[in-house]
N, C-alpha and C. Protein backbone atom coordinates (compact mmCIF):
# COMPACT_ATOMS: atom_id res chain seq x y z
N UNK A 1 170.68 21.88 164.63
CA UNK A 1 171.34 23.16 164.73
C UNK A 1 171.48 23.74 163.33
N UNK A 2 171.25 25.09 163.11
CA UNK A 2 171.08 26.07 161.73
C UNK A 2 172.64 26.14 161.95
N UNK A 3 172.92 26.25 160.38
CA UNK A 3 174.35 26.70 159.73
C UNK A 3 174.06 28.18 159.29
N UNK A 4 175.02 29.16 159.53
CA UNK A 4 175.05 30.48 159.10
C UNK A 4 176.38 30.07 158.51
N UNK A 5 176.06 30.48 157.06
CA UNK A 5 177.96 30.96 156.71
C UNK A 5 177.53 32.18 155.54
N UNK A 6 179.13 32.53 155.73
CA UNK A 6 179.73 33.69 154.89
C UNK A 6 178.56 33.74 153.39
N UNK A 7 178.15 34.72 153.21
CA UNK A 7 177.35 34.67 151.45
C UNK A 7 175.94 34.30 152.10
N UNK A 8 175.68 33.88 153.01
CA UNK A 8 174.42 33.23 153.04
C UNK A 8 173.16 34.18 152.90
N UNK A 9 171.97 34.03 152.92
CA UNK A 9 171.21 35.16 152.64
C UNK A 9 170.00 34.65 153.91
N UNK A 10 169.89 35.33 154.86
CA UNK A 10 169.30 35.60 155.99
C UNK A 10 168.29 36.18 155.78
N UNK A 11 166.90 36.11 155.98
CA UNK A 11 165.44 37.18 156.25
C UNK A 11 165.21 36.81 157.83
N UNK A 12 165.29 37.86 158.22
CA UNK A 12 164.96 38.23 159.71
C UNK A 12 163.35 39.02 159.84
N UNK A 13 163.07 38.46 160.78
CA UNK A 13 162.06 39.14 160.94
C UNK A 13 162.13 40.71 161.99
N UNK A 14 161.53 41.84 161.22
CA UNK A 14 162.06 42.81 162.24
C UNK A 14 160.63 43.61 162.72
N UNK A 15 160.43 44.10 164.11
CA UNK A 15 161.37 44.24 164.65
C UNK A 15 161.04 42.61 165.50
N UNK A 16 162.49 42.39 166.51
CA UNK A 16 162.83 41.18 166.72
C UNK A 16 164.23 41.25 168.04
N UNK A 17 164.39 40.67 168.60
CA UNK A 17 165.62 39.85 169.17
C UNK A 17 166.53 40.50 168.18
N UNK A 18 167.75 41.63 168.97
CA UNK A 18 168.68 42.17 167.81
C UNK A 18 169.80 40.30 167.40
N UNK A 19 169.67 39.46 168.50
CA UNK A 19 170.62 38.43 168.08
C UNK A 19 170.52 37.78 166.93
N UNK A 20 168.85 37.91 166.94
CA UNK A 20 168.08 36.80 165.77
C UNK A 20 168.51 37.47 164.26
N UNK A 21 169.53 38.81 163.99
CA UNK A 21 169.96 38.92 162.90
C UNK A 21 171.07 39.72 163.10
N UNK A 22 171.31 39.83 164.38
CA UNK A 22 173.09 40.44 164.59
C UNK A 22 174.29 39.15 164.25
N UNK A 23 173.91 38.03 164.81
CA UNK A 23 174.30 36.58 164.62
C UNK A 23 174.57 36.41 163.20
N UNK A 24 173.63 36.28 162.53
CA UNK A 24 174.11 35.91 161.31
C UNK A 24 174.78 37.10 160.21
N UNK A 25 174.55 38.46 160.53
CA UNK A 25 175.40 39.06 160.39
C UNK A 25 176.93 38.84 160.63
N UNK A 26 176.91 38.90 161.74
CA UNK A 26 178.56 38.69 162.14
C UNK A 26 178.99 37.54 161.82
N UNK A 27 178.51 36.51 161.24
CA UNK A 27 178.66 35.43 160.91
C UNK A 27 179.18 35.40 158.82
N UNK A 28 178.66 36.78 158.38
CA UNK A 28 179.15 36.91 157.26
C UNK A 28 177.52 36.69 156.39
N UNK A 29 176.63 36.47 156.74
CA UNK A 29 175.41 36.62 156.21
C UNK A 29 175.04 37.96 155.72
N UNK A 30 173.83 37.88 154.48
CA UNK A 30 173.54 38.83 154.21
C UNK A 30 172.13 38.95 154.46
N UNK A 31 171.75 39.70 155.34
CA UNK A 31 170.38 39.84 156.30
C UNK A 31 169.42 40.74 155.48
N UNK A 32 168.32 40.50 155.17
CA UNK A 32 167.06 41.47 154.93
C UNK A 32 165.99 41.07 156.02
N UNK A 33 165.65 42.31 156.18
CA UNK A 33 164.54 42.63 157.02
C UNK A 33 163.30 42.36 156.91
N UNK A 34 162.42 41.44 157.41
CA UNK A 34 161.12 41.36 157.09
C UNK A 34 160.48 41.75 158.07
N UNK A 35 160.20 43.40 157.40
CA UNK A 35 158.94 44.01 158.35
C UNK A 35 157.49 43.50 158.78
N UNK A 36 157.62 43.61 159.94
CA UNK A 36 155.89 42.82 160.36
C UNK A 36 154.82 44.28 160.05
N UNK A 37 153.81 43.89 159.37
CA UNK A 37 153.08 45.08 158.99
C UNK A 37 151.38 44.23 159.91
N UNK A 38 150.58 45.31 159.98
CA UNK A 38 149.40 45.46 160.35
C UNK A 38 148.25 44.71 159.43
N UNK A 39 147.81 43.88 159.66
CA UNK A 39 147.43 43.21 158.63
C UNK A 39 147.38 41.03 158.29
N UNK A 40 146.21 40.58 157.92
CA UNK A 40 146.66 39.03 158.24
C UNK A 40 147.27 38.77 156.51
N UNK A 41 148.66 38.27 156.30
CA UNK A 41 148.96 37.72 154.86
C UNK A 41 149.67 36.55 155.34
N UNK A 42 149.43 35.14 154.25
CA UNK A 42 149.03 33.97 154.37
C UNK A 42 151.28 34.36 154.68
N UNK A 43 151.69 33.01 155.70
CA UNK A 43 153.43 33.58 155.18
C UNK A 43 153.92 33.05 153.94
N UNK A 44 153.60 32.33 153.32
CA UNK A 44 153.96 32.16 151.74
C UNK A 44 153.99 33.40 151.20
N UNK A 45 152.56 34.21 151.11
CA UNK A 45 152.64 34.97 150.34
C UNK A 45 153.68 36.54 151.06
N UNK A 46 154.08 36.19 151.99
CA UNK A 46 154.95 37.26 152.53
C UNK A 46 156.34 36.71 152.60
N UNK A 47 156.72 36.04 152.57
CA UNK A 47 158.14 35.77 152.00
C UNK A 47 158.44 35.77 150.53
N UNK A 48 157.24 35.65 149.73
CA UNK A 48 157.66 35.91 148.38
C UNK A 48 158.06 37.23 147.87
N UNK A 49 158.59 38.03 148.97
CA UNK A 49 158.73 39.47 148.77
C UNK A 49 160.63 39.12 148.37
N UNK A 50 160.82 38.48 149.26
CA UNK A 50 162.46 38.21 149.30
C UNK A 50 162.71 36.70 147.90
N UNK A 51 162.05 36.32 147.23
CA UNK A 51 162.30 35.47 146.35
C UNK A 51 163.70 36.16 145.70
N UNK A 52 164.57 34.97 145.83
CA UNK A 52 165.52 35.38 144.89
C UNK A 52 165.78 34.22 143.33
């Protein structure tokens, strides 16, 4: 089972299941959106958009 807490930093994939990032919202998460675009990119190289 995933832990959501307060501060946490969430990438959701959008669009999506509003739960799959209303949840960790309300949970005190801080959610960014990962738009699905048109197109094949490896997912490494598409989560390195959100590197923090």
């Amino acid at each position: 089972m995933a832990v959501v807490e307060p501060g946490d930093h969430v990438i959701a994939e959008w669009p999506t299941y509003a739960s799959l990032y209303e949840i960790p919202r309300t949970l005190g998460a801080e959610v960014e959106y990962w738009e699905l675009r048109e197109g094949l990119r490896l997912l490494g190289e598409a989560l390195a958009e959100f590197d923090r």
